[in-house]
C-alpha atoms as a PDB file:
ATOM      1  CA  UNK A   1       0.699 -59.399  64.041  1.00  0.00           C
ATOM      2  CA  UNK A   2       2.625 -56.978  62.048  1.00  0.00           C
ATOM      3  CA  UNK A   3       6.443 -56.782  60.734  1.00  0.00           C
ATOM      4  CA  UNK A   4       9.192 -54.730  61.982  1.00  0.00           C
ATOM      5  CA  UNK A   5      12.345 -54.322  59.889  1.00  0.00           C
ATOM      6  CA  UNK A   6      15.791 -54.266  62.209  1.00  0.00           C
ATOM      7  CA  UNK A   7      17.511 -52.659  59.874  1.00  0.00           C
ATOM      8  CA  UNK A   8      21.250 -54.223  59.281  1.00  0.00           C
ATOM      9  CA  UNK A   9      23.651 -55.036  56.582  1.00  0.00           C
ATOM     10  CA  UNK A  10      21.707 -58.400  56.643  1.00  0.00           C
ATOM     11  CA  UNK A  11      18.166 -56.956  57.478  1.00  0.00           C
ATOM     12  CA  UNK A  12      15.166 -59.558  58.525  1.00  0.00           C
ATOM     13  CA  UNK A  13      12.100 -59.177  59.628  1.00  0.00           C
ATOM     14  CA  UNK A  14      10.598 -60.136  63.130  1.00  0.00           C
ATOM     15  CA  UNK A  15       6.486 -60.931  63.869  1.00  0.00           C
ATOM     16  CA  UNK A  16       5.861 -59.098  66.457  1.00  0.00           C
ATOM     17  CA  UNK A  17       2.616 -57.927  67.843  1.00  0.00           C
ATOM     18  CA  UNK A  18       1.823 -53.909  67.232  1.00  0.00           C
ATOM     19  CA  UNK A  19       1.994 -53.261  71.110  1.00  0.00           C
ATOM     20  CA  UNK A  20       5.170 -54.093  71.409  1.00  0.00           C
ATOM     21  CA  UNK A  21       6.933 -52.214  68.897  1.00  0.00           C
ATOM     22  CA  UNK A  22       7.440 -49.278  70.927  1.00  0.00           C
ATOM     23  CA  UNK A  23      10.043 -51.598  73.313  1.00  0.00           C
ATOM     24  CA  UNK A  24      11.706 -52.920  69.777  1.00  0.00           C
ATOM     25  CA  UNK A  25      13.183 -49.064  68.757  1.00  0.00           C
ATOM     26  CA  UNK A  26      15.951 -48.519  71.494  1.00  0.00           C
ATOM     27  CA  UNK A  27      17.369 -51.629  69.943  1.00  0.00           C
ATOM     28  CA  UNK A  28      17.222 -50.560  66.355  1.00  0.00           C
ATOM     29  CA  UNK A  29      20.637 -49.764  64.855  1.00  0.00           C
ATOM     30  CA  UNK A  30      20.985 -46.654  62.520  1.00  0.00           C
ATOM     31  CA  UNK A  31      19.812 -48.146  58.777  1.00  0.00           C
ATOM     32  CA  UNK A  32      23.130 -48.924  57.035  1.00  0.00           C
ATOM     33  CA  UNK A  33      23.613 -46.221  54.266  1.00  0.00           C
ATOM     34  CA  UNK A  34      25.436 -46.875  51.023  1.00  0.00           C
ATOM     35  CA  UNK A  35      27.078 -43.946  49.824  1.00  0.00           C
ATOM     36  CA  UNK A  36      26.772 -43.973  46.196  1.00  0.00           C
ATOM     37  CA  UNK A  37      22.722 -43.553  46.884  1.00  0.00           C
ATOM     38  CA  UNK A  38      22.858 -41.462  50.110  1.00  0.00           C
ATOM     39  CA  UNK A  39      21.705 -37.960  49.698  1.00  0.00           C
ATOM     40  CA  UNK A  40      22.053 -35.056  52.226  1.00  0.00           C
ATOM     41  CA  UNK A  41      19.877 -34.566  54.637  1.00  0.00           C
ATOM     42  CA  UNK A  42      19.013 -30.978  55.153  1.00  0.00           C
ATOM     43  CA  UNK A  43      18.554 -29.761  58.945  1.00  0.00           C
ATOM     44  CA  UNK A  44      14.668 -29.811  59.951  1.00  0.00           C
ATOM     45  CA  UNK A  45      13.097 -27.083  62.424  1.00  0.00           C
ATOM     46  CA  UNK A  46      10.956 -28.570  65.163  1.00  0.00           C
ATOM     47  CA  UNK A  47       7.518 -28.363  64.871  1.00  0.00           C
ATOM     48  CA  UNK A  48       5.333 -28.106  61.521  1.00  0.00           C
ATOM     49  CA  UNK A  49       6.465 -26.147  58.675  1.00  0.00           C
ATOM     50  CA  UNK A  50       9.841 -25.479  56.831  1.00  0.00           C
ATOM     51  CA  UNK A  51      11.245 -22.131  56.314  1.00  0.00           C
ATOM     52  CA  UNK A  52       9.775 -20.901  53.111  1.00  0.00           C
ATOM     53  CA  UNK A  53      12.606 -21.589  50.789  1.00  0.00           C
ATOM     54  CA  UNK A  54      12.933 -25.044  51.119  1.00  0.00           C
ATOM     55  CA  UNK A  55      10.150 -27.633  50.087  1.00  0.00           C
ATOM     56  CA  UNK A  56      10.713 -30.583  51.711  1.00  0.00           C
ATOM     57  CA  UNK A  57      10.610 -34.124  49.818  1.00  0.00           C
ATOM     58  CA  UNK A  58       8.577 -36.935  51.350  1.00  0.00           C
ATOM     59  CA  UNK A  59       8.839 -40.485  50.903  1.00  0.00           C
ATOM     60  CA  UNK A  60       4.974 -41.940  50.536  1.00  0.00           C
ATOM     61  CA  UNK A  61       5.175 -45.361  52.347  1.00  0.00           C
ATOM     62  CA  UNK A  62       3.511 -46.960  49.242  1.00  0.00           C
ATOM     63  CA  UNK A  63       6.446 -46.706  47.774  1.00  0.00           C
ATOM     64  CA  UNK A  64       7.997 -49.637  49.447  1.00  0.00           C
ATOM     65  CA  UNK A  65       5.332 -52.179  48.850  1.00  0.00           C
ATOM     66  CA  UNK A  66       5.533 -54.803  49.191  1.00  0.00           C
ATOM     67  CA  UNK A  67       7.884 -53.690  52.067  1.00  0.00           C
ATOM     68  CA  UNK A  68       6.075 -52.939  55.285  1.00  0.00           C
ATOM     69  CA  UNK A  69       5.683 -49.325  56.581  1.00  0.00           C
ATOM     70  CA  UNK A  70       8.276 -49.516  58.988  1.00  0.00           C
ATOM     71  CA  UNK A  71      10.581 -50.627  55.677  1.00  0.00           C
ATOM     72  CA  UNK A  72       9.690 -46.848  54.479  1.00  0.00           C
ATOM     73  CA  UNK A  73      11.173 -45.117  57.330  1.00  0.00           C
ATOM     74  CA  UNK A  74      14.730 -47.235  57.159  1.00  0.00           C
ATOM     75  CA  UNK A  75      14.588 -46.278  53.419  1.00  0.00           C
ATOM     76  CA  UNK A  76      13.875 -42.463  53.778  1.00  0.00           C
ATOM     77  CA  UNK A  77      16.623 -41.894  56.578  1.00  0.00           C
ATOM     78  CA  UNK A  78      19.228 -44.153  54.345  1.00  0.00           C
ATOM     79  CA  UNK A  79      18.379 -41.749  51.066  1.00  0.00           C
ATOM     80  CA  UNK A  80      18.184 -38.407  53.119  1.00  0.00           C
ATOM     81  CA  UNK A  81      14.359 -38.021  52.525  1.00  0.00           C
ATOM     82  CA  UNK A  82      13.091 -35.056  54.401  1.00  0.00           C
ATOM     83  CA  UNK A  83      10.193 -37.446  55.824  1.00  0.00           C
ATOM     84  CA  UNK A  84       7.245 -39.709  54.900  1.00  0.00           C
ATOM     85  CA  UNK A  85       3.954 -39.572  54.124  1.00  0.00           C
ATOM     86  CA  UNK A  86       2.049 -43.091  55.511  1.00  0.00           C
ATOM     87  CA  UNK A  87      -0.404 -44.616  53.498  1.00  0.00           C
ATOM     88  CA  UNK A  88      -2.921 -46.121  55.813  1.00  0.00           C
ATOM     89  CA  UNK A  89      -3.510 -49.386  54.864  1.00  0.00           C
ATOM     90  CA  UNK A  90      -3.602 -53.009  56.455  1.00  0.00           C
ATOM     91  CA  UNK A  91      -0.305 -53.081  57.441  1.00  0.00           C
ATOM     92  CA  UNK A  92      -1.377 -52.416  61.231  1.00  0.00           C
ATOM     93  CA  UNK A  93       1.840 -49.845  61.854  1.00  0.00           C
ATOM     94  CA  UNK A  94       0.383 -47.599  59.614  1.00  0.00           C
ATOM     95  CA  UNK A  95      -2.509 -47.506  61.626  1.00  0.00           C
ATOM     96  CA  UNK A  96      -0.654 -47.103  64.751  1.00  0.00           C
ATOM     97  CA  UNK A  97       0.450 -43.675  65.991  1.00  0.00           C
ATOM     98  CA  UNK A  98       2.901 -45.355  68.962  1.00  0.00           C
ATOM     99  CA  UNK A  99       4.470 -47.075  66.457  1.00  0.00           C
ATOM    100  CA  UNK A 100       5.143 -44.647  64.215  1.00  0.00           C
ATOM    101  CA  UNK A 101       6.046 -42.346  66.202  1.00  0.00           C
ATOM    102  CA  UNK A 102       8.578 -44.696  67.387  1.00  0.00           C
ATOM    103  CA  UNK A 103       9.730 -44.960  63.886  1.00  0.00           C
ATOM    104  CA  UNK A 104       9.706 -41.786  63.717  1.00  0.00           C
ATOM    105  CA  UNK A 105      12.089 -41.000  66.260  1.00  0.00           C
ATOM    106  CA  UNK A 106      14.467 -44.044  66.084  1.00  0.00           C
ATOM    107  CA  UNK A 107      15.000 -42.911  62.065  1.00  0.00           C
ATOM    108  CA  UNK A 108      14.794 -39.308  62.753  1.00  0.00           C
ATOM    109  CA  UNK A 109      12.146 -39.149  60.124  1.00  0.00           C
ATOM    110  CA  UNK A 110       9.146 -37.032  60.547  1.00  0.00           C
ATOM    111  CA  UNK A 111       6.044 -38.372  59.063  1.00  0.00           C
ATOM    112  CA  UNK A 112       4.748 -34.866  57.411  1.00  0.00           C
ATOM    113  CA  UNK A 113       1.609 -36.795  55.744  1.00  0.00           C
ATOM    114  CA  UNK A 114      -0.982 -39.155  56.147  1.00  0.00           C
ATOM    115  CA  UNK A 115      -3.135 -40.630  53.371  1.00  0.00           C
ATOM    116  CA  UNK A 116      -6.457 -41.798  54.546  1.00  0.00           C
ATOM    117  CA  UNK A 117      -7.171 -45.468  53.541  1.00  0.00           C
ATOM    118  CA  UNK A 118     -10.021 -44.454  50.567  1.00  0.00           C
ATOM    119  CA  UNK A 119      -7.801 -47.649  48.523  1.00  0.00           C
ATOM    120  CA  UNK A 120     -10.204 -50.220  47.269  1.00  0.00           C
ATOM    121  CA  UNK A 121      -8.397 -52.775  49.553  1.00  0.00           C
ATOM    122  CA  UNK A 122      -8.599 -50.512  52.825  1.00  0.00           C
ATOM    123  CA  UNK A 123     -12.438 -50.227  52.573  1.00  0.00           C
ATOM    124  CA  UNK A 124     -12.033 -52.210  56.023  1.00  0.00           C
ATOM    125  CA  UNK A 125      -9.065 -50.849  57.603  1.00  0.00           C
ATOM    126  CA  UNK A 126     -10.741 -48.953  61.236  1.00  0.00           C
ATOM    127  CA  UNK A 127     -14.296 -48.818  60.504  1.00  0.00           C
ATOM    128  CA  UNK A 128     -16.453 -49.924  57.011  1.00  0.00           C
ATOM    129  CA  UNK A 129     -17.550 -46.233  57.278  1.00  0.00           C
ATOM    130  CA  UNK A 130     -15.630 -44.095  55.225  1.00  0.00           C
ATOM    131  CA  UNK A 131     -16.455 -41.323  57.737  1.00  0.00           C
ATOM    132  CA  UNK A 132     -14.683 -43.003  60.611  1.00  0.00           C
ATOM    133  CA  UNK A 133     -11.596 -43.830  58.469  1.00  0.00           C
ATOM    134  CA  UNK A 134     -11.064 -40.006  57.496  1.00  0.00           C
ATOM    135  CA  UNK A 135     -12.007 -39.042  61.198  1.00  0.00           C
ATOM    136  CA  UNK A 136      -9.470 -41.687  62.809  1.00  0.00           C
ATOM    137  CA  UNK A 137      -7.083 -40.744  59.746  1.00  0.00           C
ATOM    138  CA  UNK A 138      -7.224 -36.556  60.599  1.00  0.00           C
ATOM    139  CA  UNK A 139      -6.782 -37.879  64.633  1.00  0.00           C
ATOM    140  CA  UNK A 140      -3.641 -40.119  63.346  1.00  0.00           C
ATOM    141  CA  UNK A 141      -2.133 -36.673  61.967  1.00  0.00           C
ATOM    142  CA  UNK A 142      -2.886 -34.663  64.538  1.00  0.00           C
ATOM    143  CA  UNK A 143      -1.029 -37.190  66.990  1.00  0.00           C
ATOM    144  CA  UNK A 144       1.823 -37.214  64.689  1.00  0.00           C
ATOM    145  CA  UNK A 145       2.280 -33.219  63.953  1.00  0.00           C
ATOM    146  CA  UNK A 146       1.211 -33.987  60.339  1.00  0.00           C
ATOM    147  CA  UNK A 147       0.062 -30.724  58.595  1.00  0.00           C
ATOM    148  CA  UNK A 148      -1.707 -33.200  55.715  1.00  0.00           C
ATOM    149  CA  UNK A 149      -4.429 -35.497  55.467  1.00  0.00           C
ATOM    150  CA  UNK A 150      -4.765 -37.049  51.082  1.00  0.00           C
ATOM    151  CA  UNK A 151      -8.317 -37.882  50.833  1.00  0.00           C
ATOM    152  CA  UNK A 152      -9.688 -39.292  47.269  1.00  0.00           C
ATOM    153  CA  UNK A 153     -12.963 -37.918  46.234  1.00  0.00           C
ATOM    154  CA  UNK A 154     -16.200 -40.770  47.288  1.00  0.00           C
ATOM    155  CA  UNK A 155     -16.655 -43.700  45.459  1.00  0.00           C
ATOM    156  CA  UNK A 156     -19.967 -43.165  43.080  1.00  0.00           C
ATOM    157  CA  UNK A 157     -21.474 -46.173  45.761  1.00  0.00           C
ATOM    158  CA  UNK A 158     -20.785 -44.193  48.873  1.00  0.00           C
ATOM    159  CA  UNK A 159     -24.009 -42.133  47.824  1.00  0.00           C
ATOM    160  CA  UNK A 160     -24.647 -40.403  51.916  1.00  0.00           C
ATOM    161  CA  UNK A 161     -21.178 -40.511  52.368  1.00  0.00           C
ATOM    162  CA  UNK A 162     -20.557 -38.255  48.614  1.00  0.00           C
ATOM    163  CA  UNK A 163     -23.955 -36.291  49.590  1.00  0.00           C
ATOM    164  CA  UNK A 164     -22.281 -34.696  52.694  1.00  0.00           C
ATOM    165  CA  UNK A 165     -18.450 -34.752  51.450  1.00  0.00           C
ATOM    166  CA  UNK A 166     -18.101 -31.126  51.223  1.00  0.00           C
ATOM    167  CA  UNK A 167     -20.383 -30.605  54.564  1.00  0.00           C
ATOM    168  CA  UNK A 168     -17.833 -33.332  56.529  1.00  0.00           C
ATOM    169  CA  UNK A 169     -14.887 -31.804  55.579  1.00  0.00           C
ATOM    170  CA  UNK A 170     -15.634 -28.344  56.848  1.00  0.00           C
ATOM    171  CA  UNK A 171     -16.541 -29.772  60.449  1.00  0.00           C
ATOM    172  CA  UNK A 172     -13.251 -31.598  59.959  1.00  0.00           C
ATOM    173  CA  UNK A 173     -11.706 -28.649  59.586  1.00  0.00           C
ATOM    174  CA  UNK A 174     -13.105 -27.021  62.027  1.00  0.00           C
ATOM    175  CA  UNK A 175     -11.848 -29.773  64.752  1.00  0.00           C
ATOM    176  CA  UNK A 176      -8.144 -30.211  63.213  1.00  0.00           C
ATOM    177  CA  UNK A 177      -7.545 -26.459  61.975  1.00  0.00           C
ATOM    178  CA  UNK A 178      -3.760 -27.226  61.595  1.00  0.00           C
ATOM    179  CA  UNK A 179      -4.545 -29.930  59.290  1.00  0.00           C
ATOM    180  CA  UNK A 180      -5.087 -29.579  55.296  1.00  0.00           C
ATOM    181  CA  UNK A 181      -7.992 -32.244  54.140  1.00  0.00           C
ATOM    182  CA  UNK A 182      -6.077 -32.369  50.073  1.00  0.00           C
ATOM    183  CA  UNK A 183      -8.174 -33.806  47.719  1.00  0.00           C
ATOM    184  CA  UNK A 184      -7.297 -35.859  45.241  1.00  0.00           C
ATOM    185  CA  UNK A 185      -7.178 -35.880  41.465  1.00  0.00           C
ATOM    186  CA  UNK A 186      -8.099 -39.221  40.488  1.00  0.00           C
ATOM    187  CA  UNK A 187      -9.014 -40.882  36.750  1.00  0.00           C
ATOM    188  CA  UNK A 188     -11.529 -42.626  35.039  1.00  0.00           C
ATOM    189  CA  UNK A 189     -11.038 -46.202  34.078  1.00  0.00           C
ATOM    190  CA  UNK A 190     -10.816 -47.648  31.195  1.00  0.00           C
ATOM    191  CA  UNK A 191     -12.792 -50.943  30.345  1.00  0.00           C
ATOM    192  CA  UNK A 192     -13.653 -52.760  27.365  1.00  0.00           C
ATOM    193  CA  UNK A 193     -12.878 -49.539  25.485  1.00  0.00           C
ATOM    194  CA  UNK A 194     -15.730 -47.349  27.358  1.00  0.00           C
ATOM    195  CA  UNK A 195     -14.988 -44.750  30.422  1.00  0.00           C
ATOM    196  CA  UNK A 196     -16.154 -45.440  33.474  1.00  0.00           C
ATOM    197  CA  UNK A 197     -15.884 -42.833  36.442  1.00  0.00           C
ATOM    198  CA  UNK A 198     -15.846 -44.789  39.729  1.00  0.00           C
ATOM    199  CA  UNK A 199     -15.925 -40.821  41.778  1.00  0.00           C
ATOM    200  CA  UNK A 200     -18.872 -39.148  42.943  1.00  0.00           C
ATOM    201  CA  UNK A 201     -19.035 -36.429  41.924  1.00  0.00           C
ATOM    202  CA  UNK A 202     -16.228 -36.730  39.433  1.00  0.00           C
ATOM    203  CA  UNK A 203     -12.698 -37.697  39.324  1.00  0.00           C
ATOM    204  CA  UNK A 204     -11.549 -33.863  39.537  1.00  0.00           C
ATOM    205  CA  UNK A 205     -11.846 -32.316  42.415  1.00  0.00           C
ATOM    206  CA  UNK A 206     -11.435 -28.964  41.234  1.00  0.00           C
ATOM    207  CA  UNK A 207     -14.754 -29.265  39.251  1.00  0.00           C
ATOM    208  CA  UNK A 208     -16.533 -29.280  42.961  1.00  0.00           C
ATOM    209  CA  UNK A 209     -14.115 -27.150  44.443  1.00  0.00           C
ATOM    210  CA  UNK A 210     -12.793 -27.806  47.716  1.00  0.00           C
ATOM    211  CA  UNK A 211     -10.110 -25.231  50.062  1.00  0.00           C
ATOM    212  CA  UNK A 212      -7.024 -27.509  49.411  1.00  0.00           C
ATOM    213  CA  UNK A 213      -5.843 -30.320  46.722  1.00  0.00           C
ATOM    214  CA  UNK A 214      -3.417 -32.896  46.424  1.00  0.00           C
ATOM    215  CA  UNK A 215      -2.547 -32.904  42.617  1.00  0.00           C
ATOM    216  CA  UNK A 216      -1.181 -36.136  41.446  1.00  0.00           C
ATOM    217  CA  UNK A 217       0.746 -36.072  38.497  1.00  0.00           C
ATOM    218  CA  UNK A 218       0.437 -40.172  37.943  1.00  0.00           C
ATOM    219  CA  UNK A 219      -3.207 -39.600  38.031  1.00  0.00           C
ATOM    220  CA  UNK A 220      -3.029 -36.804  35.374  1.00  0.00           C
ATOM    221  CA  UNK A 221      -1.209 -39.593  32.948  1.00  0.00           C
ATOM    222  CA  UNK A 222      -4.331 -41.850  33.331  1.00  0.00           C
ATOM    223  CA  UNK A 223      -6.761 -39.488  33.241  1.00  0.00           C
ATOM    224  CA  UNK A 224      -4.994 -37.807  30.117  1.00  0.00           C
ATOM    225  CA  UNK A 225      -5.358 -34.701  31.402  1.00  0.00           C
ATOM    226  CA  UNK A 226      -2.882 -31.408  31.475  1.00  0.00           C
ATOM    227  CA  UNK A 227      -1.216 -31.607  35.103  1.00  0.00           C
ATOM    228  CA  UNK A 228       0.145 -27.923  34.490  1.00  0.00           C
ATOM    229  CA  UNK A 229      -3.366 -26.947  33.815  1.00  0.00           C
ATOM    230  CA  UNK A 230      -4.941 -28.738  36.993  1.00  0.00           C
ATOM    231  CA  UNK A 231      -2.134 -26.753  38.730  1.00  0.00           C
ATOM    232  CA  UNK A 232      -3.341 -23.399  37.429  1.00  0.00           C
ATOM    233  CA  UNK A 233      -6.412 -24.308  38.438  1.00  0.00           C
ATOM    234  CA  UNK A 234      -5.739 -25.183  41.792  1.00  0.00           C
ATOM    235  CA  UNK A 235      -4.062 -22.191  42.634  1.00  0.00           C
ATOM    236  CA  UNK A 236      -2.799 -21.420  45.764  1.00  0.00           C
ATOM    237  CA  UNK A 237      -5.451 -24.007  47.251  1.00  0.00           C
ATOM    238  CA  UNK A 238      -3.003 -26.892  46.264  1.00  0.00           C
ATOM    239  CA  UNK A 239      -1.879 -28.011  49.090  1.00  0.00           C
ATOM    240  CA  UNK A 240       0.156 -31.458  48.389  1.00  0.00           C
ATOM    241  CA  UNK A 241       1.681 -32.804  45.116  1.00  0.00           C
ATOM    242  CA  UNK A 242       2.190 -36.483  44.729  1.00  0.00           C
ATOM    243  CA  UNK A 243       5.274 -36.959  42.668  1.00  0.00           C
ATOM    244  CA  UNK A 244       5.159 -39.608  39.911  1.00  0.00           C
ATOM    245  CA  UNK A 245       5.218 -40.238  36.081  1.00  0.00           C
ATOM    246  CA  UNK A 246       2.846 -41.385  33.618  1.00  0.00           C
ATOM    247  CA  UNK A 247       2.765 -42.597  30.083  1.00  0.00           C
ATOM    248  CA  UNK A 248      -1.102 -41.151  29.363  1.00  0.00           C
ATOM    249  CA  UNK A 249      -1.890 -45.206  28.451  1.00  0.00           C
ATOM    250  CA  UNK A 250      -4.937 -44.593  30.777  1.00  0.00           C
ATOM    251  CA  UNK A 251      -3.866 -46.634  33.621  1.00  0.00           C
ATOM    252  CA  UNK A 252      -2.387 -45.372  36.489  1.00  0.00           C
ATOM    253  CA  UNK A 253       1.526 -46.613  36.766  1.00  0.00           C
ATOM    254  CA  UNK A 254       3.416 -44.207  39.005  1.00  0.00           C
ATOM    255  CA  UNK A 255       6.565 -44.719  37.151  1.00  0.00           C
ATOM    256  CA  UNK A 256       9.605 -42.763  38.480  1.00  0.00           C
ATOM    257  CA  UNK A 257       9.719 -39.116  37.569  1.00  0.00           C
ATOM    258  CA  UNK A 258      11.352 -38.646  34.037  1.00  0.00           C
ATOM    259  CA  UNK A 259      10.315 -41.991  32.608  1.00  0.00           C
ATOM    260  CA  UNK A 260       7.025 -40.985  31.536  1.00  0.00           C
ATOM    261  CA  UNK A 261       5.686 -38.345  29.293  1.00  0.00           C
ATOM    262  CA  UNK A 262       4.450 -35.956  32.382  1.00  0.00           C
ATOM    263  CA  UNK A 263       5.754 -32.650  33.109  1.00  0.00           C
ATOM    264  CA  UNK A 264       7.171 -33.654  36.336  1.00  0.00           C
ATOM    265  CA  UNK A 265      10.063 -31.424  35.997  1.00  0.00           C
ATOM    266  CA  UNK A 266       8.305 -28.480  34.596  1.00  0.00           C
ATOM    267  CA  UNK A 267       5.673 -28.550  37.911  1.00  0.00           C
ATOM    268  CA  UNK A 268       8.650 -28.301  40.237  1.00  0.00           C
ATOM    269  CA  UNK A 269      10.383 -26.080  38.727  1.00  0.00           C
ATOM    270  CA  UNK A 270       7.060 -23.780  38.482  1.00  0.00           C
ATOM    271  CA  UNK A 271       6.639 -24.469  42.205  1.00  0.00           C
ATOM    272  CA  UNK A 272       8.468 -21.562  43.832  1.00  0.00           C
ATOM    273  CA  UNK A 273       6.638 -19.122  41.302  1.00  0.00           C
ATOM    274  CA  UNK A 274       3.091 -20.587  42.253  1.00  0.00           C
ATOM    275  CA  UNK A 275       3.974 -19.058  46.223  1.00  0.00           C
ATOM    276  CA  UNK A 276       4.142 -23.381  46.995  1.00  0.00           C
ATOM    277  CA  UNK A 277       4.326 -23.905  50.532  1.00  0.00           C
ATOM    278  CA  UNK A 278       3.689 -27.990  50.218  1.00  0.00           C
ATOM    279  CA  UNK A 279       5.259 -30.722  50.425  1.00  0.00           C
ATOM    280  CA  UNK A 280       6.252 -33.319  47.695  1.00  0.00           C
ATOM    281  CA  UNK A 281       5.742 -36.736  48.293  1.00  0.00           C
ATOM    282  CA  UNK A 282       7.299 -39.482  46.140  1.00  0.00           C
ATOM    283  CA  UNK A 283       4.604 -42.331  45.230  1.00  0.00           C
ATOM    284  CA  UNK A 284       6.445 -44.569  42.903  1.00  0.00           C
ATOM    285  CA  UNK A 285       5.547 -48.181  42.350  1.00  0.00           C
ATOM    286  CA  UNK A 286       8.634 -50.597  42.799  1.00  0.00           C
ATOM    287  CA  UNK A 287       6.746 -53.644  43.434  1.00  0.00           C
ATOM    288  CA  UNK A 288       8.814 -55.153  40.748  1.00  0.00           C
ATOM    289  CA  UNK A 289      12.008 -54.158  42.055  1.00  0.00           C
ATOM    290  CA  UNK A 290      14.294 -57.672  41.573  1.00  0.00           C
ATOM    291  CA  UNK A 291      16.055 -56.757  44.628  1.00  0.00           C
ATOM    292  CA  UNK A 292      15.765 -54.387  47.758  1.00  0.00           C
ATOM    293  CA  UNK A 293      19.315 -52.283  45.749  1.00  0.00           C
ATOM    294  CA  UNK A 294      17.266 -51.594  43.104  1.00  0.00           C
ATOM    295  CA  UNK A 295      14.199 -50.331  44.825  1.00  0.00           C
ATOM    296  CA  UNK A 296      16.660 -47.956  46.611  1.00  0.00           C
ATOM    297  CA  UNK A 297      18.269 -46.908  43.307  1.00  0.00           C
ATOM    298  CA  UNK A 298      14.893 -46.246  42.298  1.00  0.00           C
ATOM    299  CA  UNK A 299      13.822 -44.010  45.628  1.00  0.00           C
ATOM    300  CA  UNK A 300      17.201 -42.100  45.308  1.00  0.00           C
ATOM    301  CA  UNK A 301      16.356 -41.374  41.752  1.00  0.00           C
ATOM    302  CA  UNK A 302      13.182 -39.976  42.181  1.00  0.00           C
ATOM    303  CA  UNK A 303      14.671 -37.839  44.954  1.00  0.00           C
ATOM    304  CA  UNK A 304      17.461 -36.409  42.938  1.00  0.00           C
ATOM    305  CA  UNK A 305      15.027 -35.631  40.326  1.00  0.00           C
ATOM    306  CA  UNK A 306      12.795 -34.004  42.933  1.00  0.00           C
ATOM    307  CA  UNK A 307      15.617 -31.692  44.420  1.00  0.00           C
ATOM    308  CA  UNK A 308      17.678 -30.918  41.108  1.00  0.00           C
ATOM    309  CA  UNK A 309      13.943 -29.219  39.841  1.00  0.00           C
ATOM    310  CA  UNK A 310      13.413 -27.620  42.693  1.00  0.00           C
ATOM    311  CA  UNK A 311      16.380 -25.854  42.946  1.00  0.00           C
ATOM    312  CA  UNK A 312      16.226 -24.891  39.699  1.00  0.00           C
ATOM    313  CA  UNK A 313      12.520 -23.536  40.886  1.00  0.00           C
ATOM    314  CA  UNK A 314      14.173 -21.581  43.391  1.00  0.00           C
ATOM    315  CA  UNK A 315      16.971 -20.182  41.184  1.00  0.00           C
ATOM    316  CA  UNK A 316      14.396 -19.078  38.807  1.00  0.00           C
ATOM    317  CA  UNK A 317      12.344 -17.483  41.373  1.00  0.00           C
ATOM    318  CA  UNK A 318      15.110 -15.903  42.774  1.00  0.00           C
END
C-alpha cells in the first residue's frame, strides 16, 4: 500500500494500493498554487532534451521527505520546476513506472531523472542485488524518457559487484544508449575522529574514471573537497549536478543553496562556459520543515537561486 496526495487547498492523503493509481489521476485537481512562491514555467519540447540555451531545473523527489513521491510532483508543478528527478526508494510509486507516469501527466511534470536506490535503506528495494536494482532502475528511465540514471560508486562490501562496476556499466550502456549512467561523488565519514571510506574503489569517481558524472555539491561540503575543481575535472563528462549546500563540517546536510559555504552560485554561473548540457536537480533536505508552507518556501528558494545563476551563466557566456 502506498500514498497518493489529492492535491487541494486542504490536501490528504488516501491508502491506496499501487495498481490502482493510474484510475486515481483523471480525478486529481490542478495542485493549488500560491502566488507569492509560484515561478514561471518555461514551455518544454516533447521528447528528451532542451534547446541548448536553457538548462532545465529538476526537483529530486528526496526533497519532499518525508512527503511521498507523488507529494514531489504536486510541489514541482505548484513552484514551476522544469521536472523531477525520482529517488527510488521504498515508497512503492517510485518504483512504479504506471504511476509515475500518471503523475507525470496529470502534473505536467516530466520526470528527467532517476536515481537508482544505492541508499543504505534501499539495499532491498527490487532485488538484494545491486545489479538488478541499477538494471530495473536504467529500464524505469527508459520507460519514462529519462536521459539520466545517478548511480553512487559500490559499497567497499559489494566486493563482485565493485570488481565488475566499470565492466556493468558499459553493457548498460550498450542496452540503454540514450541513457547517461552519472556517477556519483560521494564522502568519507567521519567517526570517532578517524576517516572511514565506505566506496570501493573510492568516494571520487573521477579517480577511476567513468564516461559521465553526477557532481554533488552537498557531497563536496562533507568530503571537504573543491567542487569547482571536481568540475574541472569532470569535464565535459559531467553529466548531472545535484544542487545543494554544505558547511564542510564533514557530514553531508544538503542545506539550501546559499546557506552553506559551497560555491553553488559560482558552478552555475560557470555552467554555460563548461558547454553544460545537464540538468540540475535540487536535493535539499526539509525534513524539518514545521509546516508543508515552509518546505515550499524552501523548494522555491532553491529554485530562484538556481535560475537567477544561471542566467547570469548565460549572460556571461553570451
Amino acid at each position: 500500500m502506498v500514498y497518493a496526495q489529492h492535491s487541494r487547498s486542504r490536501r490528504s492523503y488516501s491508502r491506496v494500493a499501487a495498481s490502482d493509481l493510474g484510475g486515481l489521476f483523471a480525478d486529481l485537481p490542478w495542485p493549488d498554487v500560491n502566488p507569492a512562491l509560484s515561478c514561471p514555467t518555461p514551455a518544454r519540447p516533447a521528447g528528451r532534451g532542451y534547446p541548448d540555451a536553457v538548462t532545465p531545473v529538476l526537483l529530486s523527489t528526496s526533497s519532499v521527505f518525508p512527503e511521498p513521491t507523488s507529494a514531489a510532483f504536486a510541489t514541482a508543478a505548484a513552484l514551476g520546476y522544469d521536472g523531477v528527478e525520482v529517488m527510488v526508494w521504498t515508497d512503492a510509486v517510485s518504483q512504479d513506472a504506471g504511476a509515475l507516469r500518471g503523475l507525470s501527466t496529470h502534473y505536467r511534470v516530466p520526470v528527467r531523472s532517476v536515481h537508482a536506490p544505492c541508499l543504505l535503506v534501499t539495499q532491498r528495494v527490487w532485488s538484494p542485488d545491486p545489479w538488478e536494482r541499477l538494471r530495473r532502475a536504467a529500464a524505469l528511465a527508459d520507460a519514462l524518457d529519462a536521459p539520466t540514471v545517478v548511480v553512487h560508486p559500490p559499497f567497499s562490501w559489494q566486493r563482485d559487484y565493485a570488481r565488475g562496476f566499470p565492466m556493468g556499466l558499459d553493457r548498460l550502456q550498450e542496452t540503454y544508449p540514450r541513457i547517461s549512467f552519472a556517477v556519483e561523488n560521494m564522502f568519507p565519514v567521519r567517526m570517532a575522529g578517524r576517516l572511514f571510506v565506505p566506496y570501493s574503489p573510492g568516494w571520487d569517481p573521477t579517480k577511476a574514471g567513468f564516461d559521465a558524472y553526477t557532481l554533488d555539491l552537498s557531497h563536496c561540503a562533507a568530503a571537504r573537497n573543491d567542487a569547482l575543481a571536481m568540475a574541472d575535472t569532470m569535464g565535459p563528462a559531467m553529466a548531472h549536478v545535484h544542487l545543494g549546500d554544505g558547511t564542510g563540517e564533514g557530514r553531508d546536510e544538503h542545506l539550501v543553496p546559499g546557506r552553506g559555504n559551497q560555491p553553488c552560485a559560482q558552478l552555475l554561473e560557470s555552467l554555460a562556459g563548461r558547454g553544460y548540457r545537464g540538468s540540475i536537480a535540487v536535493e535539499v533536505s526539509t525534513r524539518k520543515a514545521a509546516s508543508r508552507a515552509e518546505r515550499e518556501a524552501d523548494l522555491a528558494e532553491a529554485l530562484a537561486f538556481a535560475r537567477t545563476h544561471l542566467a547570469a551563466s548565460s549572460k556571461v557566456d553570451a
